[in-house]
C-alpha atoms as a PDB file:
ATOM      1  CA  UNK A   1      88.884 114.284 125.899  1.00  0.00           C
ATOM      2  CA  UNK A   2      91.592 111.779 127.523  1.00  0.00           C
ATOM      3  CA  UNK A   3      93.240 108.990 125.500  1.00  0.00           C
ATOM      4  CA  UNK A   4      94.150 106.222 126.889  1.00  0.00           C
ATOM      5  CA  UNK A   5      97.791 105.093 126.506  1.00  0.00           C
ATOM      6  CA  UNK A   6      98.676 101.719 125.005  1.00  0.00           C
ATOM      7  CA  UNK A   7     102.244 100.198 124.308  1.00  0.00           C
ATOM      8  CA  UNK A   8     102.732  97.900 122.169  1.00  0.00           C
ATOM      9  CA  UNK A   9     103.834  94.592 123.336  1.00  0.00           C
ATOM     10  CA  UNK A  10     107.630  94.182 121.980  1.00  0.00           C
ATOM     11  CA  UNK A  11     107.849  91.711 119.609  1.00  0.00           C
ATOM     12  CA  UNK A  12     110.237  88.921 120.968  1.00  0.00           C
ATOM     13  CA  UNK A  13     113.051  87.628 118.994  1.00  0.00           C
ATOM     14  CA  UNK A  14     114.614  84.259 119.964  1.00  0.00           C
ATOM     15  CA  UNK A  15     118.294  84.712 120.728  1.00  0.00           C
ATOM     16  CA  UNK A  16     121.210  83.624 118.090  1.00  0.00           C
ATOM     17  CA  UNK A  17     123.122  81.093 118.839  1.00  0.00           C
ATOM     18  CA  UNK A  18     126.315  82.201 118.823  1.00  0.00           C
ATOM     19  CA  UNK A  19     129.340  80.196 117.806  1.00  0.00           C
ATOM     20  CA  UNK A  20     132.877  80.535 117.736  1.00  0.00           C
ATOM     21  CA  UNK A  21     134.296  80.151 114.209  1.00  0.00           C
ATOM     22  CA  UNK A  22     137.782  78.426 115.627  1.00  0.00           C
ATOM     23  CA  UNK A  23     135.390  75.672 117.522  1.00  0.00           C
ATOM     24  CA  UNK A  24     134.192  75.303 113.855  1.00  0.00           C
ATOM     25  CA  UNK A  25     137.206  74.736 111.958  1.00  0.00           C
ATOM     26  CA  UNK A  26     138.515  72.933 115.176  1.00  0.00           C
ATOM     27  CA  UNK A  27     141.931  74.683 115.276  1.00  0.00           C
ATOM     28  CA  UNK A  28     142.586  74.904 111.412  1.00  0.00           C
ATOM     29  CA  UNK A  29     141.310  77.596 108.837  1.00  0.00           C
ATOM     30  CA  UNK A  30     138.509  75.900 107.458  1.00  0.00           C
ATOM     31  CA  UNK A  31     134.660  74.377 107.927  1.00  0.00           C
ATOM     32  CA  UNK A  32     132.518  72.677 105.558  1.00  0.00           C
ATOM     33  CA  UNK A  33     128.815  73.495 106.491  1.00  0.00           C
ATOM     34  CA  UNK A  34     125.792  72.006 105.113  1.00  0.00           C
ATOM     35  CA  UNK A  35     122.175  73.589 104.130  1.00  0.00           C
ATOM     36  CA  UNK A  36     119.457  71.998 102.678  1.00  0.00           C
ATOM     37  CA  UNK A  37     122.097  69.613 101.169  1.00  0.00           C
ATOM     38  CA  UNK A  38     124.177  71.730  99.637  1.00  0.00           C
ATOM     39  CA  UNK A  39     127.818  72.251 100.737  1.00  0.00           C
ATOM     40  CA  UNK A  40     129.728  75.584 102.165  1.00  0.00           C
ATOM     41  CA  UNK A  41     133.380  76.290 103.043  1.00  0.00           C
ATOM     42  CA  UNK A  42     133.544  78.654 106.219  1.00  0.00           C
ATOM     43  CA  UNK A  43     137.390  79.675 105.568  1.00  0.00           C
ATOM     44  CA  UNK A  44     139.323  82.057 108.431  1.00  0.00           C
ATOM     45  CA  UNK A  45     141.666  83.965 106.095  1.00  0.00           C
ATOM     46  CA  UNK A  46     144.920  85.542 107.947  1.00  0.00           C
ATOM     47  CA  UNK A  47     143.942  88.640 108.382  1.00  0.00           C
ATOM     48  CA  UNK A  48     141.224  86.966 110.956  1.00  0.00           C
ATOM     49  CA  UNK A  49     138.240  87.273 108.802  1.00  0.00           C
ATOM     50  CA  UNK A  50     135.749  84.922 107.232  1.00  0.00           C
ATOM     51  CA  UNK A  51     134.769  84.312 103.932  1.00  0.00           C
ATOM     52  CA  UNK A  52     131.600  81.490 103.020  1.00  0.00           C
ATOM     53  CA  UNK A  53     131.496  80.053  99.690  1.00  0.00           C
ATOM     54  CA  UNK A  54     129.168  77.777  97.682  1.00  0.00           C
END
């Protein structure tokens, strides 16, 4: 008996927008970002990583 062989269509995943976190902050350490009205602070700490906070 033969089988036929059937692949699965990949399941497509839109792309991320990707954003720099200095273009953010616009030079300085920190960003305050919204979400469903509620405030966030995107800080850059000086070790060059990023910490979000309610």
């Amino acid at each position: 008996m033969i089988r036929a062989q059937t692949k699965e269509m990949p399941q497509l995943v839109p792309a991320a927008r990707r954003v720099d976190a200095r273009a953010l902050t616009e030079g300085g350490n920190t960003a305050q970002i919204t979400l469903d009205g509620k405030v966030y602070t995107l800080r850059i700490t000086r070790a060059g990583k990023l910490i979000l906070t309610k």
